[in-house]
C-alpha atoms as a PDB file:
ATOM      1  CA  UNK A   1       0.000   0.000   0.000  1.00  0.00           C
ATOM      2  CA  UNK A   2       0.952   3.061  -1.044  1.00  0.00           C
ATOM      3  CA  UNK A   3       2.384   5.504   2.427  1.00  0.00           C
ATOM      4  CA  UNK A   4      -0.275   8.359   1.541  1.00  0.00           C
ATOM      5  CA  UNK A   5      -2.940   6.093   1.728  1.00  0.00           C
ATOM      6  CA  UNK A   6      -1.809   4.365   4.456  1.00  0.00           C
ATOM      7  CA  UNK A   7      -1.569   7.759   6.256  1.00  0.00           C
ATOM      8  CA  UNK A   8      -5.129   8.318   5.191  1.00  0.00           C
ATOM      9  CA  UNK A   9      -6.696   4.817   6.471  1.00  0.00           C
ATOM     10  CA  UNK A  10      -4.442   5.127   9.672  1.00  0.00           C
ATOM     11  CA  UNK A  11      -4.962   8.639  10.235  1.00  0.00           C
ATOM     12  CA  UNK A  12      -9.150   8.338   9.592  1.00  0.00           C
ATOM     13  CA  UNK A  13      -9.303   4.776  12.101  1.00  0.00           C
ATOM     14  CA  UNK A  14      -7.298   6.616  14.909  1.00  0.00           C
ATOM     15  CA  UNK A  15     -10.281   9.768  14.684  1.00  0.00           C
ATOM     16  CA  UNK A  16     -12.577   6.840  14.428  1.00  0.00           C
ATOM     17  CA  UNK A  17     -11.228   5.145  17.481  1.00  0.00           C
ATOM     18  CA  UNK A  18     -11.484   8.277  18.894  1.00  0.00           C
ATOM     19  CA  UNK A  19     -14.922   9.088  18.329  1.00  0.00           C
ATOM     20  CA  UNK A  20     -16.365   5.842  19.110  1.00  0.00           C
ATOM     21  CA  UNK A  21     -14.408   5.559  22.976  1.00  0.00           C
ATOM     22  CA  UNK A  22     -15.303   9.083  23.318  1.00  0.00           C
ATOM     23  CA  UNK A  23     -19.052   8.176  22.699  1.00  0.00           C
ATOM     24  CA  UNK A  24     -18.916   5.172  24.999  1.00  0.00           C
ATOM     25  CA  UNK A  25     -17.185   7.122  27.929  1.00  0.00           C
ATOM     26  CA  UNK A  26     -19.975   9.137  27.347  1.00  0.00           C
ATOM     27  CA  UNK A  27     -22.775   6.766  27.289  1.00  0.00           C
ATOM     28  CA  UNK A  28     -21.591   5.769  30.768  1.00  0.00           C
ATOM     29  CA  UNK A  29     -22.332   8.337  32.320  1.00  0.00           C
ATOM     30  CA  UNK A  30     -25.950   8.277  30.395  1.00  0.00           C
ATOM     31  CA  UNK A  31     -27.028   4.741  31.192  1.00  0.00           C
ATOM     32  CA  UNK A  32     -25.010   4.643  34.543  1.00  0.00           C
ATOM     33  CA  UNK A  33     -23.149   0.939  33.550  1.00  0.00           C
ATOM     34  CA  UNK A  34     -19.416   0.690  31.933  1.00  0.00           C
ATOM     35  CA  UNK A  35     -20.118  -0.367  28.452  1.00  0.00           C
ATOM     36  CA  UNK A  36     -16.262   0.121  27.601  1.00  0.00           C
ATOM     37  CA  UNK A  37     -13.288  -2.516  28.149  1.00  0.00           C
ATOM     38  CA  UNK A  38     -10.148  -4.268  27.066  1.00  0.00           C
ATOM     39  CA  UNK A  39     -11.499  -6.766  25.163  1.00  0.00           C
ATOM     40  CA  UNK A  40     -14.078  -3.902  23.470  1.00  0.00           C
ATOM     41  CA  UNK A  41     -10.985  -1.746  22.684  1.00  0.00           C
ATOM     42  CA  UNK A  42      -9.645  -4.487  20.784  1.00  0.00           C
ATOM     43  CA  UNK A  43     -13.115  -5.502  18.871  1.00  0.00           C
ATOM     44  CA  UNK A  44     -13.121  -2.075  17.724  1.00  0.00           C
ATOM     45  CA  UNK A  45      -9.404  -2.674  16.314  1.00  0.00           C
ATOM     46  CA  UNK A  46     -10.391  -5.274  14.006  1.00  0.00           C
ATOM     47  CA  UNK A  47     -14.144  -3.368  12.721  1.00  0.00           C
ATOM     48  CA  UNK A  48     -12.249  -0.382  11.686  1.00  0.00           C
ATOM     49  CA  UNK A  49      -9.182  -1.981  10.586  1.00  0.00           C
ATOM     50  CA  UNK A  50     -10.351  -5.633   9.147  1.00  0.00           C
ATOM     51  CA  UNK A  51     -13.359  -5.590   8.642  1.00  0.00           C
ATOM     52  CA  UNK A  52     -13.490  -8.133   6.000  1.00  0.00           C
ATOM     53  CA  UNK A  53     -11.908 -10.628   8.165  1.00  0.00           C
ATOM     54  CA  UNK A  54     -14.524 -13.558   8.944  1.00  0.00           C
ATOM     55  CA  UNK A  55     -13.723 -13.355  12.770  1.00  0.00           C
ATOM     56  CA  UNK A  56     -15.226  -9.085  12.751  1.00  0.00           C
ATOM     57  CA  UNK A  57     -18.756  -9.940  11.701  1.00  0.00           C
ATOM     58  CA  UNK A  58     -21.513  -8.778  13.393  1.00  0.00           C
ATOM     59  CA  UNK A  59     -22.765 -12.223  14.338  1.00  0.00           C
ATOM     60  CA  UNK A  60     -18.980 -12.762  15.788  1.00  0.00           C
ATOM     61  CA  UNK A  61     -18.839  -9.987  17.698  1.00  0.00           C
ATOM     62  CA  UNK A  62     -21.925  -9.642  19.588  1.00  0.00           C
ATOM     63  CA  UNK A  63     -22.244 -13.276  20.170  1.00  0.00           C
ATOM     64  CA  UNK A  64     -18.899 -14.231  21.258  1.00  0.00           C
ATOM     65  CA  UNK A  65     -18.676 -11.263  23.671  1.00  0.00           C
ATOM     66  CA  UNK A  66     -22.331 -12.400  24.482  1.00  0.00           C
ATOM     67  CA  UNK A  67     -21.561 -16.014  25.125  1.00  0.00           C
ATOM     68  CA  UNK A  68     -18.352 -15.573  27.151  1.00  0.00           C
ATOM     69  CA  UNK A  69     -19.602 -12.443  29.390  1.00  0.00           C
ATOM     70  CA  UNK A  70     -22.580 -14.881  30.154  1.00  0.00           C
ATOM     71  CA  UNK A  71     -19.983 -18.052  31.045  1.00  0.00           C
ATOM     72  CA  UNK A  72     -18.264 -16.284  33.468  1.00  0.00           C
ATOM     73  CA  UNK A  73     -21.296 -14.519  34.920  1.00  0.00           C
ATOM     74  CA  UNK A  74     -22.512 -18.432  35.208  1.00  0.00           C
ATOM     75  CA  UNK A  75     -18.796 -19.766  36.718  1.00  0.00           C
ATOM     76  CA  UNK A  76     -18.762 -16.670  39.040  1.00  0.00           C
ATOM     77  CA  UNK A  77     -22.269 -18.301  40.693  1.00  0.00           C
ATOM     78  CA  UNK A  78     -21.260 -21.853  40.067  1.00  0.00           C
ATOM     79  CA  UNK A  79     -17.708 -22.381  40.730  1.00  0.00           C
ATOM     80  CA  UNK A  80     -16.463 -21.128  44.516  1.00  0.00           C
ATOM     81  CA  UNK A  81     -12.696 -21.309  43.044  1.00  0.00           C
ATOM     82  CA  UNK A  82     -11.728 -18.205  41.368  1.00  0.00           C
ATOM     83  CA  UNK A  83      -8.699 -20.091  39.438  1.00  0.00           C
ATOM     84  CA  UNK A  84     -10.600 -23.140  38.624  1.00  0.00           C
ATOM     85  CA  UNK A  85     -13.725 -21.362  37.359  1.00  0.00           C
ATOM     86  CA  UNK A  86     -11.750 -18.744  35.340  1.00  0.00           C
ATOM     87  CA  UNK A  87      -9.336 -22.009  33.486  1.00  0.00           C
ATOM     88  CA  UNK A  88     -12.874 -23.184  33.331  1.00  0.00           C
ATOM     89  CA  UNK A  89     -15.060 -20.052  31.705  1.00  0.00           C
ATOM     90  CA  UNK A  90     -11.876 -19.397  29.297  1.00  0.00           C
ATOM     91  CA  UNK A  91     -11.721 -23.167  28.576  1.00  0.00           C
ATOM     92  CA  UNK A  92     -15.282 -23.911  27.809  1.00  0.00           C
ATOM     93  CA  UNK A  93     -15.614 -19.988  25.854  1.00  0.00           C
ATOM     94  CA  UNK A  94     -13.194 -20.950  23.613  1.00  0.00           C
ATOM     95  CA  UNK A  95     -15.032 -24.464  23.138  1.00  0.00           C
ATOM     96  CA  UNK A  96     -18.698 -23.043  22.712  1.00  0.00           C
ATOM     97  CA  UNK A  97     -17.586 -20.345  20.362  1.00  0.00           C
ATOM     98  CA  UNK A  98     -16.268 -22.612  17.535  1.00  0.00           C
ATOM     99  CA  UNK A  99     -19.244 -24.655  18.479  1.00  0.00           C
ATOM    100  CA  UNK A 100     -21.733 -21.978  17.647  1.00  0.00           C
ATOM    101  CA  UNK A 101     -19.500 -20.351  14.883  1.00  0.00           C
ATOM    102  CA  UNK A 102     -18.994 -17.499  16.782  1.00  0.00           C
ATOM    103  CA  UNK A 103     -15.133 -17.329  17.220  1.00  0.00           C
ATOM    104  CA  UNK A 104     -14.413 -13.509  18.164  1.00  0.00           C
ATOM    105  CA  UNK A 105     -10.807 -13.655  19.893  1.00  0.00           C
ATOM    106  CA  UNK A 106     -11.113 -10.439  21.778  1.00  0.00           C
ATOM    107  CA  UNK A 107     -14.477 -11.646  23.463  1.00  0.00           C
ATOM    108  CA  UNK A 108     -11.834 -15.089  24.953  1.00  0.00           C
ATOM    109  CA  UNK A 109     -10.839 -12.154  27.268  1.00  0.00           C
ATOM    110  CA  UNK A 110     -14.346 -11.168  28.724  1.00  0.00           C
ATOM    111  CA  UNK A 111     -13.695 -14.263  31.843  1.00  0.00           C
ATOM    112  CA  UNK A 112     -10.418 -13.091  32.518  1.00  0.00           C
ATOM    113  CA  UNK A 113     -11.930  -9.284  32.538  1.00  0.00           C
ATOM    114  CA  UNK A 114     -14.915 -10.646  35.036  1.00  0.00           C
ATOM    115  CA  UNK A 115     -12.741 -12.780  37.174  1.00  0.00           C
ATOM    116  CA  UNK A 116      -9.681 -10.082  37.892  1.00  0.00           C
ATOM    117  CA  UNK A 117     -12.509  -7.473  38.365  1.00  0.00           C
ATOM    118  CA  UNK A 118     -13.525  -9.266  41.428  1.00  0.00           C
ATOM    119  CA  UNK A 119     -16.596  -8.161  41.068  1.00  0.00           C
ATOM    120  CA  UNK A 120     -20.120 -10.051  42.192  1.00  0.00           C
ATOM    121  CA  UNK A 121     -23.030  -8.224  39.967  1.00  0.00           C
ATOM    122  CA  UNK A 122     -26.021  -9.098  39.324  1.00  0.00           C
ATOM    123  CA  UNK A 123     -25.944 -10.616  36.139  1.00  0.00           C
ATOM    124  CA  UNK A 124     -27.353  -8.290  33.739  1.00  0.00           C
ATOM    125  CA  UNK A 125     -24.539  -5.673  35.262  1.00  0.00           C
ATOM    126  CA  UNK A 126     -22.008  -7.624  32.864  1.00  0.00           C
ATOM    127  CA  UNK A 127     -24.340  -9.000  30.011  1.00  0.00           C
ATOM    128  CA  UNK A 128     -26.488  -5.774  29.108  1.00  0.00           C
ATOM    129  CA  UNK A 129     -23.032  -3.351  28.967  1.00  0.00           C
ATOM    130  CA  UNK A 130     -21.812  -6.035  26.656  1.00  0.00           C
ATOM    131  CA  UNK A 131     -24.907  -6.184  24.559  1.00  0.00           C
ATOM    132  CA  UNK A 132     -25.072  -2.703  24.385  1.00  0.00           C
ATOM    133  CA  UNK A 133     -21.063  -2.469  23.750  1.00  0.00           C
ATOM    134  CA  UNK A 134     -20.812  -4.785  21.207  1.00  0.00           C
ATOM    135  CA  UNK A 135     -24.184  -3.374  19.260  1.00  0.00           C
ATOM    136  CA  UNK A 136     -22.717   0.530  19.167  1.00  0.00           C
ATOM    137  CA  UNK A 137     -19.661  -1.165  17.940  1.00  0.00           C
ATOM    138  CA  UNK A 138     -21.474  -3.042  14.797  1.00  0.00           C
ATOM    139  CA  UNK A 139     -23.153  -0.082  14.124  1.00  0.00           C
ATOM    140  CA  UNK A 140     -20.739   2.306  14.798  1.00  0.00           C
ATOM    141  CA  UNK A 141     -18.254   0.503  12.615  1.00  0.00           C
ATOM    142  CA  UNK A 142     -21.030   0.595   9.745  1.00  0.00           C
ATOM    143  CA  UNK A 143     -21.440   4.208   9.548  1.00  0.00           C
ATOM    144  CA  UNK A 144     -17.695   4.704  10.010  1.00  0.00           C
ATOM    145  CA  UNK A 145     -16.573   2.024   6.263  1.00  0.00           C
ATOM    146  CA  UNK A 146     -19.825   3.773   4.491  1.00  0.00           C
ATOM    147  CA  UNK A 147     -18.752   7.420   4.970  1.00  0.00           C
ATOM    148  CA  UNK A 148     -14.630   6.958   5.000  1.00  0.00           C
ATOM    149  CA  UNK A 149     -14.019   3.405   3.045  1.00  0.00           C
ATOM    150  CA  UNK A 150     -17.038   3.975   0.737  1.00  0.00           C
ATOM    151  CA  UNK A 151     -17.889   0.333   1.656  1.00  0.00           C
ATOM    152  CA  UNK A 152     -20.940  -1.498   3.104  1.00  0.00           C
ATOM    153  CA  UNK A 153     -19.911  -3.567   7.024  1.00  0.00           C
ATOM    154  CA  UNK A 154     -20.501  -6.205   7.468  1.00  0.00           C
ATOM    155  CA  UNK A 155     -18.436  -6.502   3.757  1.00  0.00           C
ATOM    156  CA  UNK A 156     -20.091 -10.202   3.250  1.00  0.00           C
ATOM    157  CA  UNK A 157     -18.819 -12.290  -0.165  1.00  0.00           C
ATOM    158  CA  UNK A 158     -19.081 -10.954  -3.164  1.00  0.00           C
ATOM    159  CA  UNK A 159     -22.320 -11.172  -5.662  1.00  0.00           C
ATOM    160  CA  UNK A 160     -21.454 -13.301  -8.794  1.00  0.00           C
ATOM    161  CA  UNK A 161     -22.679 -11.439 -11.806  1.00  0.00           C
ATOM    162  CA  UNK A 162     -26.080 -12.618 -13.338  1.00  0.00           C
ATOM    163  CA  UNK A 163     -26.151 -14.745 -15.948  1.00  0.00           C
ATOM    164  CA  UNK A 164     -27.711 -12.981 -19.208  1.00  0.00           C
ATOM    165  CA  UNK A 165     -31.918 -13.764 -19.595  1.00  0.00           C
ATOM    166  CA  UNK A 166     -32.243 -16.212 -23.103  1.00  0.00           C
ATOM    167  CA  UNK A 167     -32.161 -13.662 -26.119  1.00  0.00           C
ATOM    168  CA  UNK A 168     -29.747 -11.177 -24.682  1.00  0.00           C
ATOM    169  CA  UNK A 169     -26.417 -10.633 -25.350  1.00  0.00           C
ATOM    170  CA  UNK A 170     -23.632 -11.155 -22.555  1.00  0.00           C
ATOM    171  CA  UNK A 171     -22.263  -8.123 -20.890  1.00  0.00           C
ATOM    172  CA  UNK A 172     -18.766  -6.974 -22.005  1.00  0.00           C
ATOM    173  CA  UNK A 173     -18.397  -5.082 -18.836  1.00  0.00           C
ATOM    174  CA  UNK A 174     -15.300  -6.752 -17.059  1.00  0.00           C
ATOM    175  CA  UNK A 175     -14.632  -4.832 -14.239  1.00  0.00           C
ATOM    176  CA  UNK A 176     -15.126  -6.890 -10.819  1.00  0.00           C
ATOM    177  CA  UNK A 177     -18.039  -6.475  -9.051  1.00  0.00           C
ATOM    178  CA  UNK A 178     -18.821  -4.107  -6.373  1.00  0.00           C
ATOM    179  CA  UNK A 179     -20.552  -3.451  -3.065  1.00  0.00           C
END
């Protein structure tokens, strides 16, 4: 790639990054719960800067942040030992997300997150800042690749061209297809 553009795309996802922790810090203090963390940060990496990769769509995200956050809220109840019950959460997160093809790496992190918080919440206190988290995200994420990378998020694969109806001529138009 090109340095200027690289400026451009690095320069436009650090304002980006910017933005979007600026409007969670702020939402905070509007729905009185912490919908910001670690393991959020580094979602937000990977929507702004690849997106196309299998392991930042929506479905990824939200429920492998989702399905972890609610494992340890479960092992935090469940399991009196904090050790054994975070090797557990992690473990079994890890497990359930290929399971459910839902692999998100940064969302392996929420049980370590819960467990060093040593916090005991009730548990919609962890699940709905990580729904609501992990939703501005998607969306945030959308608006950001339609207005600066001229691209729809989720990217999805590509459209194969139509094939012609009977009685009309193929298309000489060879340039690759779009989004």
């Amino acid at each position: 790639m090109h340095l200027k553009h690289r400026l451009r795309d690095a320069t436009f996802a650090g304002l980006a990054a910017f933005v979007a922790v600026l409007c969670l810090s702020y939402l905070k203090s509007w729905a009185h719960f912490m919908v910001l963390s670690a393991p959020l940060g580094a979602t937000l990496v990977l929507l702004l800067l690849l997106p196309s990769a299998p392991l930042s769509r929506p479905k990824h995200v939200i429920f492998g942040h989702l399905l972890t956050t609610s494992l340890a809220v479960a092992g935090l109840e469940l399991m009196p030992d904090p050790v054994l019950g975070l090797a557990t959460c992690f473990g079994l997160g890890i497990t359930l997300m290929v399971l459910t093809d839902t692999l998100h790496p940064p969302a392996g992190a929420n049980p370590i997150l819960i467990y060093l918080s040593g916090a005991h919440l009730p548990p919609m206190d962890f699940i709905l800042p990580t729904l609501a988290g992990t939703l501005f995200m998607v969306g945030f994420a959308s608006l950001y690749h339609r207005a600066f990378t001229h691209r729809r998020y989720p990217f999805g694969p590509k459209v194969a061209p139509k094939e012609p109806a009977r009685g009309q001529a193929a298309s000489t138009d060879t340039r690759p297809a779009t989004d």
